[in-house]
N, C-alpha and C. Protein backbone atom coordinates (compact mmCIF):
# COMPACT_ATOMS: atom_id res chain seq x y z
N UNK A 1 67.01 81.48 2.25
CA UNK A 1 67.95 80.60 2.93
C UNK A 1 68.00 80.93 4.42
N UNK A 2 68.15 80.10 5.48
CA UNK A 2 68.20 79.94 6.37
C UNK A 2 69.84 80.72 6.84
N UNK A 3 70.52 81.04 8.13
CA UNK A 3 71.22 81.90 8.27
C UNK A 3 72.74 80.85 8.30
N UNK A 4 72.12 79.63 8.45
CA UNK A 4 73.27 78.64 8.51
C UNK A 4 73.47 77.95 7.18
N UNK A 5 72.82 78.75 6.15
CA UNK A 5 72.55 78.20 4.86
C UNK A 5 71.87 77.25 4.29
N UNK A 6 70.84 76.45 5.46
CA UNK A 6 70.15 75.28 5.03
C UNK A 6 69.04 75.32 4.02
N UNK A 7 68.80 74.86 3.26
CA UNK A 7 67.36 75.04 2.39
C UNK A 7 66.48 75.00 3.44
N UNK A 8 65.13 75.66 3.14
CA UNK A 8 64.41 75.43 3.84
C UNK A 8 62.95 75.02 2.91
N UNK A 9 62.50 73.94 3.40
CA UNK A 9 61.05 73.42 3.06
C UNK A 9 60.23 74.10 3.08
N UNK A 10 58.94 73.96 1.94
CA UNK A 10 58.36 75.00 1.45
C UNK A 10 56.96 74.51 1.90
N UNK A 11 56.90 75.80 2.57
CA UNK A 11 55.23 75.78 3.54
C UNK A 11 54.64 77.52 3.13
N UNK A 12 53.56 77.31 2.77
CA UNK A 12 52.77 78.67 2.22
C UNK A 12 51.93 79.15 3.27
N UNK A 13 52.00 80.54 3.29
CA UNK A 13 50.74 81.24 3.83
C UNK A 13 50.40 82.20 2.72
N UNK A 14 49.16 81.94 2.32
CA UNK A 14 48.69 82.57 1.43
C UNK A 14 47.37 83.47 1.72
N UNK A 15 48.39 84.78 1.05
CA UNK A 15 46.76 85.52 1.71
C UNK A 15 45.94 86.61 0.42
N UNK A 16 44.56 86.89 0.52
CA UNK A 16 44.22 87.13 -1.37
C UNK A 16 43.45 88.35 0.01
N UNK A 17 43.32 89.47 -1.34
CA UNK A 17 42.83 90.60 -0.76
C UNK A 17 42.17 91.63 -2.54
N UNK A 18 41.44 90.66 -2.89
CA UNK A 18 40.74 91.06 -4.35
C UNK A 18 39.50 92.48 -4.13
N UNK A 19 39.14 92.80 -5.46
CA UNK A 19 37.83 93.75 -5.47
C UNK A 19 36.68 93.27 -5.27
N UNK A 20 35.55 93.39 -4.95
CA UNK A 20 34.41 93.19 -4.51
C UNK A 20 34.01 92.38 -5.87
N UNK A 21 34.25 93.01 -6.97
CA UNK A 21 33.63 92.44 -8.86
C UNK A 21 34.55 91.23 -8.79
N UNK A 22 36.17 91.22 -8.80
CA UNK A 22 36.81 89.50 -8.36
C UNK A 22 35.85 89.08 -7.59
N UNK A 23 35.53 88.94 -6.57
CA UNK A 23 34.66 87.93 -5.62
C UNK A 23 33.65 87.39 -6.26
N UNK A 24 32.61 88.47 -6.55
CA UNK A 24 31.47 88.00 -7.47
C UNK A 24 31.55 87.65 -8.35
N UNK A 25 32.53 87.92 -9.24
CA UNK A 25 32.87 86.58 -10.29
C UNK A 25 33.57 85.30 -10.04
N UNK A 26 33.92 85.46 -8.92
CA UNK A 26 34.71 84.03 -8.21
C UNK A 26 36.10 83.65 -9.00
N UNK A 27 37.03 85.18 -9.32
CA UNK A 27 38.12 84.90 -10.16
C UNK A 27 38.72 85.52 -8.80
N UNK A 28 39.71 84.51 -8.16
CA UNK A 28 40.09 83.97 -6.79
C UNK A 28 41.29 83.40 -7.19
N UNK A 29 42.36 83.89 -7.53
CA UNK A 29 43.74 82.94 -7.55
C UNK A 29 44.28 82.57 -6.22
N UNK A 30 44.19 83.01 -4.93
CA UNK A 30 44.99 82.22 -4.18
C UNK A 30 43.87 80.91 -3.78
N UNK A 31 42.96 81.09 -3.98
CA UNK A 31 41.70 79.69 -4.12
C UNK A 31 42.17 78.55 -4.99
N UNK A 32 42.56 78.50 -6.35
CA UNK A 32 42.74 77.54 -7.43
C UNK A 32 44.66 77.33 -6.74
N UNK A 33 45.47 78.45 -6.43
CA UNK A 33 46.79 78.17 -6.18
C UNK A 33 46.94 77.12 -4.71
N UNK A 34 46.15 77.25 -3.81
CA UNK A 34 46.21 76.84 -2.52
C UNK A 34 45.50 75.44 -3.01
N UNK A 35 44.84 75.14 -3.84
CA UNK A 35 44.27 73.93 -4.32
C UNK A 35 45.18 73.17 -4.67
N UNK A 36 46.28 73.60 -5.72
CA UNK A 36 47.46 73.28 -6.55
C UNK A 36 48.58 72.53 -5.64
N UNK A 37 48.66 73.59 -4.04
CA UNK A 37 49.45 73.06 -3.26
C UNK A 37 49.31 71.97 -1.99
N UNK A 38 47.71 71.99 -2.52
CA UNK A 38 47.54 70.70 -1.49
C UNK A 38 47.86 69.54 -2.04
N UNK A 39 47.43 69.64 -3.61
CA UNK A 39 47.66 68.02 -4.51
C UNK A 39 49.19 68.11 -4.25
N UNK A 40 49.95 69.44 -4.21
CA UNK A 40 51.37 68.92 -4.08
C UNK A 40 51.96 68.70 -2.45
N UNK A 41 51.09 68.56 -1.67
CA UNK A 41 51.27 68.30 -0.26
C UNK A 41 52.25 69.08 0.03
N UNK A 42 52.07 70.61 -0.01
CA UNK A 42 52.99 71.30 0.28
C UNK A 42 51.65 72.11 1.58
N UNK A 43 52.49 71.96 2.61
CA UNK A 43 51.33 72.63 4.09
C UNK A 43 51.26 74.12 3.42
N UNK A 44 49.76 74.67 3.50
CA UNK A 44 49.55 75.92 3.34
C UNK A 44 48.22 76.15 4.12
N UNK A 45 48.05 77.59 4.39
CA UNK A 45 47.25 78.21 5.02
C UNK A 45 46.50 79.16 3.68
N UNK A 46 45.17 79.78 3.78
CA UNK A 46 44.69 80.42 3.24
C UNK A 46 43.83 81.28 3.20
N UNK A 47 43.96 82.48 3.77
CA UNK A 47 43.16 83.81 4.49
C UNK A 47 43.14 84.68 3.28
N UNK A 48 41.41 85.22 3.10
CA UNK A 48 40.93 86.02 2.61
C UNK A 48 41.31 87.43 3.81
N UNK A 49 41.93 88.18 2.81
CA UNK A 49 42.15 89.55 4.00
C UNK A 49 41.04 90.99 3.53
N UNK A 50 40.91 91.61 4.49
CA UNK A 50 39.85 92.72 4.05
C UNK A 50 40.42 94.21 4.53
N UNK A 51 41.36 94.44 5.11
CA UNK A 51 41.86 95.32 5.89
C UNK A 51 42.98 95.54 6.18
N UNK A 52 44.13 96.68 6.64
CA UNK A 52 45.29 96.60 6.88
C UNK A 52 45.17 95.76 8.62
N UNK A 53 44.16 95.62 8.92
CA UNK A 53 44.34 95.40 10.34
C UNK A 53 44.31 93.49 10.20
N UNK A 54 43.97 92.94 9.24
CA UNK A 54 43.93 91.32 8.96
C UNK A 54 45.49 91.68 8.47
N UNK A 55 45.40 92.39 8.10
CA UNK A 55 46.98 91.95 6.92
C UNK A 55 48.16 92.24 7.40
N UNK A 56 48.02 92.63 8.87
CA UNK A 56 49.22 92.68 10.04
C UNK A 56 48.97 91.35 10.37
N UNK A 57 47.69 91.07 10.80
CA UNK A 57 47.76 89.43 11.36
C UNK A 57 48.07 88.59 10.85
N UNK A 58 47.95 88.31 9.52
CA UNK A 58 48.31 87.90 8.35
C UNK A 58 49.55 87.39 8.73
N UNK A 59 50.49 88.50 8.30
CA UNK A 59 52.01 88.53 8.73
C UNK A 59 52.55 88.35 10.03
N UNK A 60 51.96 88.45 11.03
CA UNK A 60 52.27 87.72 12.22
C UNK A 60 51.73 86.62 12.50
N UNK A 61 51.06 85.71 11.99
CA UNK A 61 50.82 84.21 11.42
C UNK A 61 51.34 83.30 10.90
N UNK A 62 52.07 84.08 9.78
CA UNK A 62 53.03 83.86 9.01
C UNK A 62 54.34 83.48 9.83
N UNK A 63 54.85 84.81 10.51
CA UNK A 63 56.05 84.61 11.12
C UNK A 63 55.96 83.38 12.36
N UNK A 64 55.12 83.76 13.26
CA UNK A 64 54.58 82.38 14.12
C UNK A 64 54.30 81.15 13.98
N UNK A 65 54.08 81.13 12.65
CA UNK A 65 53.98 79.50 12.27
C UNK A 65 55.48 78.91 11.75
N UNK A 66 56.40 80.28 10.94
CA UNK A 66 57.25 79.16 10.42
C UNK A 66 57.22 78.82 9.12
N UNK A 67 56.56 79.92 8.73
CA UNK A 67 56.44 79.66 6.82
C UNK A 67 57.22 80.12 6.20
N UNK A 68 57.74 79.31 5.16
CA UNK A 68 58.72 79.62 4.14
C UNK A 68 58.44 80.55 3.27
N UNK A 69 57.51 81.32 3.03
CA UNK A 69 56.71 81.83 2.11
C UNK A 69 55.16 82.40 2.47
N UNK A 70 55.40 83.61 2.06
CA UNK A 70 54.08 84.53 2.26
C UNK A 70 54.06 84.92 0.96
N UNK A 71 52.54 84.80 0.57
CA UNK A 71 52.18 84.99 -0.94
C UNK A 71 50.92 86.07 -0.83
N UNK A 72 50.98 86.85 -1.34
CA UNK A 72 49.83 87.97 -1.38
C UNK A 72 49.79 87.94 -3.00
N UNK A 73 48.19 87.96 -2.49
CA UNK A 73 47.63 88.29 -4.28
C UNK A 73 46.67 89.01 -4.23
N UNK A 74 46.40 90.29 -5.04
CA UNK A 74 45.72 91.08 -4.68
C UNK A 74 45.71 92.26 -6.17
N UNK A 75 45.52 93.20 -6.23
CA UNK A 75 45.76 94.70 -7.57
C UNK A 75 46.81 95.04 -6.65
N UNK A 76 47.30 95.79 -7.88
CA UNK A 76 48.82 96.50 -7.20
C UNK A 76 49.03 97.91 -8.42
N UNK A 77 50.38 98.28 -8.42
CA UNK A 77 50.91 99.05 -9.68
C UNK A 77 52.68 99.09 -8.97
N UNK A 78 52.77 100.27 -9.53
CA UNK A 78 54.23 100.51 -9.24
C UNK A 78 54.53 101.31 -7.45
N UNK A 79 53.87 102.00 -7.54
CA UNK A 79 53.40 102.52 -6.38
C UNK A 79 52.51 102.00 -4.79
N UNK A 80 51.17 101.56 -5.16
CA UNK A 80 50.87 100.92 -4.10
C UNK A 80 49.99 99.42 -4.79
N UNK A 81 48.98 98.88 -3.68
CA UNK A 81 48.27 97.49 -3.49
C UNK A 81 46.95 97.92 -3.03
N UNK A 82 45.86 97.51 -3.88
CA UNK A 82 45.00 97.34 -3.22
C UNK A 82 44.58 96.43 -2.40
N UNK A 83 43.53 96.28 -1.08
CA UNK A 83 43.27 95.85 -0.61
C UNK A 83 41.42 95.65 -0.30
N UNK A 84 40.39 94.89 -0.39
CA UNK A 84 39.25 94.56 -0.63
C UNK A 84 38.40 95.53 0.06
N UNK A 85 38.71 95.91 1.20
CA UNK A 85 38.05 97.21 1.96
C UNK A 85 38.18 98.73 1.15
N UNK A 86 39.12 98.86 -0.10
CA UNK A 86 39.09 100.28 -0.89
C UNK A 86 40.05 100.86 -0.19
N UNK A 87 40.78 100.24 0.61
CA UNK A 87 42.15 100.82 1.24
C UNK A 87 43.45 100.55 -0.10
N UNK A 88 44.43 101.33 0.09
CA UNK A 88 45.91 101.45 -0.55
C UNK A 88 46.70 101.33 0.04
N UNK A 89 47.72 100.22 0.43
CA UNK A 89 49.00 100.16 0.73
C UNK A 89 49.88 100.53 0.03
N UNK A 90 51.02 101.63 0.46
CA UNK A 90 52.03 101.78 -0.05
C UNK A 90 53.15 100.30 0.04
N UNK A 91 53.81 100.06 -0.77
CA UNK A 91 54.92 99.98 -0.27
C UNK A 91 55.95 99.64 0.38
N UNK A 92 56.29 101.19 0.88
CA UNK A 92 57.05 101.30 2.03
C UNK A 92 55.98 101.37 3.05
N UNK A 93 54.48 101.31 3.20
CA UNK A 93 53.94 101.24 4.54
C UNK A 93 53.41 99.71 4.22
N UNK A 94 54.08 98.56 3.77
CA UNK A 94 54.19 97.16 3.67
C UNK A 94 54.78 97.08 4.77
N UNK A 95 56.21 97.63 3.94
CA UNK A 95 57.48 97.00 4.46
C UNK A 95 57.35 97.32 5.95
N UNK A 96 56.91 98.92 6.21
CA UNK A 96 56.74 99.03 7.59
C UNK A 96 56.19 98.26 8.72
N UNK A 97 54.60 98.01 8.01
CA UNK A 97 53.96 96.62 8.50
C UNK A 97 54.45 95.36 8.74
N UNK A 98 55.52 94.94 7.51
CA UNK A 98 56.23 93.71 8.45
C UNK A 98 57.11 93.59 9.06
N UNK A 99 57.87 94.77 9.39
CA UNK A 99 58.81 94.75 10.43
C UNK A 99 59.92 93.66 9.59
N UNK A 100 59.58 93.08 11.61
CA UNK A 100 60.35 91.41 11.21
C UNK A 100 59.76 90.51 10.80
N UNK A 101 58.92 90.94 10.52
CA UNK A 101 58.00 89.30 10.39
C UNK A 101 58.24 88.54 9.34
N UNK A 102 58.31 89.38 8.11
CA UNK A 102 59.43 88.26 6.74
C UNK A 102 60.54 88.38 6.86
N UNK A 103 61.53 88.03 8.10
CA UNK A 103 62.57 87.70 7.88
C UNK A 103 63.01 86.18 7.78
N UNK A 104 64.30 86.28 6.61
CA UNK A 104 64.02 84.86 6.29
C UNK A 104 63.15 83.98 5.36
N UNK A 105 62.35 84.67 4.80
CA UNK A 105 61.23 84.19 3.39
C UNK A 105 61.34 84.71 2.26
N UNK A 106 60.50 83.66 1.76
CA UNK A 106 60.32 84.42 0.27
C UNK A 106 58.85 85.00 0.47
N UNK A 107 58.76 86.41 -0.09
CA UNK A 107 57.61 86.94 -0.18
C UNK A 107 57.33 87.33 -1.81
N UNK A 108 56.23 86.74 -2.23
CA UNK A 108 55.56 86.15 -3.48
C UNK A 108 54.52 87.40 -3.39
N UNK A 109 54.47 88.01 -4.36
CA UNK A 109 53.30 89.34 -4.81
C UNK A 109 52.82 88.86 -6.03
N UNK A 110 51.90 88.32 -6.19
CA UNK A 110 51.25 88.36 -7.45
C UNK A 110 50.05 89.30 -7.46
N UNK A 111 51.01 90.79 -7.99
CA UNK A 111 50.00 91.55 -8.36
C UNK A 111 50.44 91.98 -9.50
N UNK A 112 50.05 92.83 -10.02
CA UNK A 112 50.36 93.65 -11.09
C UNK A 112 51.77 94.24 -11.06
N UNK A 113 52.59 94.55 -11.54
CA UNK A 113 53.77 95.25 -11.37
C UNK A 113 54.48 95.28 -10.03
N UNK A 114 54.34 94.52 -9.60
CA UNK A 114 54.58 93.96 -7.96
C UNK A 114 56.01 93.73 -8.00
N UNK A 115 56.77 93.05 -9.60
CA UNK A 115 57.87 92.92 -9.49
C UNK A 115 59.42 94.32 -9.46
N UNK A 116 58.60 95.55 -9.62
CA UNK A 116 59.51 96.98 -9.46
C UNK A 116 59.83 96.63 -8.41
N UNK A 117 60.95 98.01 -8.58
CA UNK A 117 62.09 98.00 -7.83
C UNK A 117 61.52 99.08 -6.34
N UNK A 118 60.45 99.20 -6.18
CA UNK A 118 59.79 100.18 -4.99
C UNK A 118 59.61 99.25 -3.83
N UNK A 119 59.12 97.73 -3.98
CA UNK A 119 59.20 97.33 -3.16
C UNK A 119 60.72 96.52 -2.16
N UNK A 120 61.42 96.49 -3.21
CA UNK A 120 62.74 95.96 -2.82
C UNK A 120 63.24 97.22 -2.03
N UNK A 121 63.16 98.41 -2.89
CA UNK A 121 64.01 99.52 -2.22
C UNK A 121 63.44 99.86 -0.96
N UNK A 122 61.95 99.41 -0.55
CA UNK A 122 61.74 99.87 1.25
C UNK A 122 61.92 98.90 1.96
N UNK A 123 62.31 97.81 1.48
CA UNK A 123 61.85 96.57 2.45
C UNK A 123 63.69 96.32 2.51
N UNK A 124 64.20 97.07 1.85
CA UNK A 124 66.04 97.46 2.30
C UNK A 124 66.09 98.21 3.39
N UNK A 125 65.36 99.36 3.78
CA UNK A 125 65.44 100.20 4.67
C UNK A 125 65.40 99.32 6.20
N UNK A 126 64.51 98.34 6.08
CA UNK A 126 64.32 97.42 7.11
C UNK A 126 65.20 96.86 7.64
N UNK A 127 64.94 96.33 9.32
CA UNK A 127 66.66 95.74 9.81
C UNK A 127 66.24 94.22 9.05
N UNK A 128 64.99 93.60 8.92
CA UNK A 128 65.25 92.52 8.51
C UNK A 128 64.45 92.15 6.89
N UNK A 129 65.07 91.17 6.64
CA UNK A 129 64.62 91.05 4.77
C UNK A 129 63.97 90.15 4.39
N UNK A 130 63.00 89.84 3.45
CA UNK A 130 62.33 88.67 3.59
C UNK A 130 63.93 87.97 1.93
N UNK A 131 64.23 87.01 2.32
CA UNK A 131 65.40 86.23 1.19
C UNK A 131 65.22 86.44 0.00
N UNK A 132 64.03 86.34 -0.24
CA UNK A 132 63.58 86.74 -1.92
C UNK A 132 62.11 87.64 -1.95
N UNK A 133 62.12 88.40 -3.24
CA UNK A 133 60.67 88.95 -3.10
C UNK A 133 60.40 88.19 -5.00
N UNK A 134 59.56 88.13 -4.82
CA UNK A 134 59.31 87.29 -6.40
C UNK A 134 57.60 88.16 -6.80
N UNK A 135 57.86 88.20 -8.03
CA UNK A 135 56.70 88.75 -8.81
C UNK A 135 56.63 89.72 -10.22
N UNK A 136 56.18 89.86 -10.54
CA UNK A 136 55.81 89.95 -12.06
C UNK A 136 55.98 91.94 -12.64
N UNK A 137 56.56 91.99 -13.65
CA UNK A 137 56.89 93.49 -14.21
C UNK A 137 55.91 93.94 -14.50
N UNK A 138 55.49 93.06 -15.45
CA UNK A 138 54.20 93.69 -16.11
C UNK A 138 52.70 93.18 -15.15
N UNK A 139 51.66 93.19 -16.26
CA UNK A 139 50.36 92.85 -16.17
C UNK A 139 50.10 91.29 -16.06
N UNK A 140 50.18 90.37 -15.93
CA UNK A 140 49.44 89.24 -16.37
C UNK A 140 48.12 88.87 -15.53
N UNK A 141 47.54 88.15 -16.65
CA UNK A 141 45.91 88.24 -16.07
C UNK A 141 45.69 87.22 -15.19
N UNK A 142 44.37 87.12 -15.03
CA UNK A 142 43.77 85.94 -13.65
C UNK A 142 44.54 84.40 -14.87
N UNK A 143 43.92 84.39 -15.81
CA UNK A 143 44.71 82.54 -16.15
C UNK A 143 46.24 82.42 -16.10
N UNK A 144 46.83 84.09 -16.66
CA UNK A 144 48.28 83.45 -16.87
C UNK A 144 49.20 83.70 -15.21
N UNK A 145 48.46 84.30 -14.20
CA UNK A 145 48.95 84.43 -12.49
C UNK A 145 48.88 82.97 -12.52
N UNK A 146 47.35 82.03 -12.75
CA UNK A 146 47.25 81.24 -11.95
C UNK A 146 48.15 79.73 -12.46
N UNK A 147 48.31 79.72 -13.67
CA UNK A 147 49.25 78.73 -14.71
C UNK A 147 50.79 79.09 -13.87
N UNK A 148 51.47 80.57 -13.76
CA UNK A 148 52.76 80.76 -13.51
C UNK A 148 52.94 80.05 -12.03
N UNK A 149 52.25 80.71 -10.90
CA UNK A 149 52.62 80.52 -9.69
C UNK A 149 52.36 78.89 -9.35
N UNK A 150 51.33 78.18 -10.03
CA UNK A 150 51.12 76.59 -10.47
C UNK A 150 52.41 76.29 -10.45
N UNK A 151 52.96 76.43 -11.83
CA UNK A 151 54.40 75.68 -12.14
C UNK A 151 55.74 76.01 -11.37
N UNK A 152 55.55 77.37 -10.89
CA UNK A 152 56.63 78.12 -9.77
C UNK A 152 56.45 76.94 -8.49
N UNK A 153 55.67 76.68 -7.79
CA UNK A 153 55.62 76.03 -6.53
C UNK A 153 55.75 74.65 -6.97
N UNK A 154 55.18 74.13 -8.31
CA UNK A 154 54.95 72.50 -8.42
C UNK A 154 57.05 72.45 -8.51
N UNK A 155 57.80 73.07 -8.79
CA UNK A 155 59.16 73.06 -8.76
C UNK A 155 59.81 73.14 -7.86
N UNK A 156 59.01 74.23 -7.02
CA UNK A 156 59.98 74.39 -5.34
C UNK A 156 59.70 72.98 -5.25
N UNK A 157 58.37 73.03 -5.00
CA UNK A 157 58.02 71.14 -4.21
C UNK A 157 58.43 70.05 -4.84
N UNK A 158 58.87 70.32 -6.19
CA UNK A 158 59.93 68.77 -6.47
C UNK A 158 61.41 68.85 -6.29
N UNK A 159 61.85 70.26 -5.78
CA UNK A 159 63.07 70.66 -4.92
C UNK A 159 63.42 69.76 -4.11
N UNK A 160 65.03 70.50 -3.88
CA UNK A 160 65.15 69.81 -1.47
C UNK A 160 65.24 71.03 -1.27
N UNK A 161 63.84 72.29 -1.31
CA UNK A 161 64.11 72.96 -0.38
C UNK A 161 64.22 74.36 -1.36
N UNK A 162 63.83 75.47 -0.77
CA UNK A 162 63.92 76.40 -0.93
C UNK A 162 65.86 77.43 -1.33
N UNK A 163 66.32 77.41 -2.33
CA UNK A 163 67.43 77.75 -2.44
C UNK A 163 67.56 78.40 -4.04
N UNK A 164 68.61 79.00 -3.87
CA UNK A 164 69.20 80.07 -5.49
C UNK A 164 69.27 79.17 -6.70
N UNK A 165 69.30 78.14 -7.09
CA UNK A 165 69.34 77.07 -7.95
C UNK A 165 67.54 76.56 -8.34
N UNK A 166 67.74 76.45 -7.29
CA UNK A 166 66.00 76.11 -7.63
C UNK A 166 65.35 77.02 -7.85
N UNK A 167 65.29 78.31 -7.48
CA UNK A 167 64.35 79.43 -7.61
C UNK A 167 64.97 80.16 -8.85
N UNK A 168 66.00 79.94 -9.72
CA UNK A 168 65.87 80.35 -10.86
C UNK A 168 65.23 79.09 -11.77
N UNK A 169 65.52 77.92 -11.43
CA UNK A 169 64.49 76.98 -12.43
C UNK A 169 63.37 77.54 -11.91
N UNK A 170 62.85 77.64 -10.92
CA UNK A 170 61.15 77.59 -11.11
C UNK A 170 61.04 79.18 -11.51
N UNK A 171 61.45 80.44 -11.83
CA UNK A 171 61.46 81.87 -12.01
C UNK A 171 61.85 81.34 -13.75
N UNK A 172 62.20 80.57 -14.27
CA UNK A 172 62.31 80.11 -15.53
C UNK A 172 61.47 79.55 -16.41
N UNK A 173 60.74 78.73 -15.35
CA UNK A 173 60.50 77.84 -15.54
C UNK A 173 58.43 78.31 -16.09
N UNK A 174 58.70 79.55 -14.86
CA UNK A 174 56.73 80.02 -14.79
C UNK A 174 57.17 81.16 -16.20
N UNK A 175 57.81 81.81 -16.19
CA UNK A 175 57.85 82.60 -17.53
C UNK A 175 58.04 81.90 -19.27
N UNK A 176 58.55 80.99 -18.85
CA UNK A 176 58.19 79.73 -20.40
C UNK A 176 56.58 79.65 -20.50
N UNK A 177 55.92 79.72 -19.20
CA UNK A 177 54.75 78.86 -19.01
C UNK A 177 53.67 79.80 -19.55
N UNK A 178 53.92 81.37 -19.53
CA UNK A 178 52.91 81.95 -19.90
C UNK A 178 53.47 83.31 -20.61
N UNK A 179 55.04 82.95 -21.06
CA UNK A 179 55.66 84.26 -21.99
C UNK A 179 55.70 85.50 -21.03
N UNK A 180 55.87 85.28 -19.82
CA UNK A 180 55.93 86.71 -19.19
C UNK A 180 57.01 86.90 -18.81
N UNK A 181 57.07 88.15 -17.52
CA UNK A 181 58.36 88.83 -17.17
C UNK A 181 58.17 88.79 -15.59
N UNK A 182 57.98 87.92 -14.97
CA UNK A 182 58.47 86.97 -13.29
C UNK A 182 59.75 87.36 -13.10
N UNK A 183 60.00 88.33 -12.02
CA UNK A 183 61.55 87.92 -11.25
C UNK A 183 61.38 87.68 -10.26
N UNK A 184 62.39 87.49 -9.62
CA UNK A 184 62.91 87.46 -8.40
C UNK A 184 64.15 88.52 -8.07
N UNK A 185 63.91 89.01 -6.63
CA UNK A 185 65.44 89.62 -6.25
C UNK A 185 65.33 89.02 -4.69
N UNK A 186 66.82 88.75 -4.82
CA UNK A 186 67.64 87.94 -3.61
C UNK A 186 68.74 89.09 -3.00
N UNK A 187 68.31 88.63 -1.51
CA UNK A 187 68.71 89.57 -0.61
C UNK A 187 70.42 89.41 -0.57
N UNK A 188 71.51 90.09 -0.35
CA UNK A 188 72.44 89.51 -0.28
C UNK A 188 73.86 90.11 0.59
N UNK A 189 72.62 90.87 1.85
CA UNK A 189 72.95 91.35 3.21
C UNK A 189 73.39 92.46 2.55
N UNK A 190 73.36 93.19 1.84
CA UNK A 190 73.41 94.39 1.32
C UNK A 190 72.76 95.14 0.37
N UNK A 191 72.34 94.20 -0.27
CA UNK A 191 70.82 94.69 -1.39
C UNK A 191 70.56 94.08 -2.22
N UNK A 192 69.20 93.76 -2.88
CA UNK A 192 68.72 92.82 -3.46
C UNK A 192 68.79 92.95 -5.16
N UNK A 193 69.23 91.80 -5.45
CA UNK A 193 69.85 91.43 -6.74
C UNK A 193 68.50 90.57 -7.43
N UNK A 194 68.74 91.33 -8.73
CA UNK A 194 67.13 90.57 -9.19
C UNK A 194 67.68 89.45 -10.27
N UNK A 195 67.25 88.53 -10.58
CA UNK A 195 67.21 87.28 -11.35
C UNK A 195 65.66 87.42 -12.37
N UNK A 196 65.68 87.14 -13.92
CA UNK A 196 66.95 87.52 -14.38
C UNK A 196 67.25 89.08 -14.72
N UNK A 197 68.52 89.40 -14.93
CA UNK A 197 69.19 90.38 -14.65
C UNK A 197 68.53 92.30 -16.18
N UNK A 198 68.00 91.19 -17.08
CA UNK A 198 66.90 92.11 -17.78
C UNK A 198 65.68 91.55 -18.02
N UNK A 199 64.55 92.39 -18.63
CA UNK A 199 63.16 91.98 -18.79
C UNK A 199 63.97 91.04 -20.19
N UNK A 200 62.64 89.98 -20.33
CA UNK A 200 62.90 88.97 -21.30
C UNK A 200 62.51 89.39 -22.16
């Protein structure tokens, strides 16, 4: 949400940062997802990242353009993220990396266990918050990422707008879709509250 409370319209920057074996098999979810959001004429961008040094730019792209939403898809765990160069992001050296730059968004992790509570708890330490962080407890694979985050966005975009009503239908709506465990936690100027409130 916007600071005056307005919904805000849903524009993607999507950025994929897979293993060398993803590539060569051409199992690419922000490729088939960024496809998904053009039929839904929702404006998106779509950068293959290779490095922590793209994936600052990344995020200052993001913030400069005005996007409602930064989506990283990539390996992850509870701890850190991989990234296609054999580098590891922590974290808290995310959160460090974006500063300000997700303030005001939803930031979308579709990685592996992306949805713990490690990334909420550094990206609190921060003066600014991205509104929601959304993503998954467990494991789900390349078909059931690319089916969830499908039906997650085809909902924002039949929305007015990015808001707490809508983002539990569509956080509802992608876990019907492939039996998983999708949250969300919403910032709420003091710490982020996850939706829904246990694993399903």
């Amino acid at each position: 949400m916007t600071p005056n409370n307005t919904p805000r319209a849903l524009s993607v920057f999507l950025v994929e940062s897979m293993n060398p074996s993803d590539i060569y098999k051409g199992m690419l979810e922000g490729e088939a997802i960024v496809q998904v959001l053009k039929l839904l004429r929702v404006a998106a961008v779509y950068k293959t990242v290779i490095d922590k040094k793209r994936l600052v730019k990344a995020l200052s792209e993001t913030s400069k353009g005005g996007f409602s939403v930064f989506h990283l898809s990539c390996h992850a765990n509870t701890d850190d993220f991989g990234l296609a160069s054999g580098d590891t992001v922590t974290w808290t050296e995310l959160a460090s990396l974006a500063q300000d730059k997700l303030r005001n968004t939803v930031l979308c992790l579709s990685a592996c266990e992306a949805g713990n509570i490690a990334i909420a708890n550094a990206l609190k330490r921060q003066k600014c918050h991205p509104c929601y962080i959304v993503g998954p407890e467990g494991k789900p694979d390349y078909a059931q990422a690319c089916v969830a985050w499908s039906v997650f966005y085809h909902c924002l975009a039949a929305g007015r707008g990015i808001e707490q009503t809508q983002m539990r239908r569509a956080l509802d709506r992608m876990n019907d879709a492939v039996d998983s465990d999708f949250l969300y936690r919403r910032w709420t100027r003091k710490m982020y509250r996850r939706y829904p409130r246990k694993k399903r």
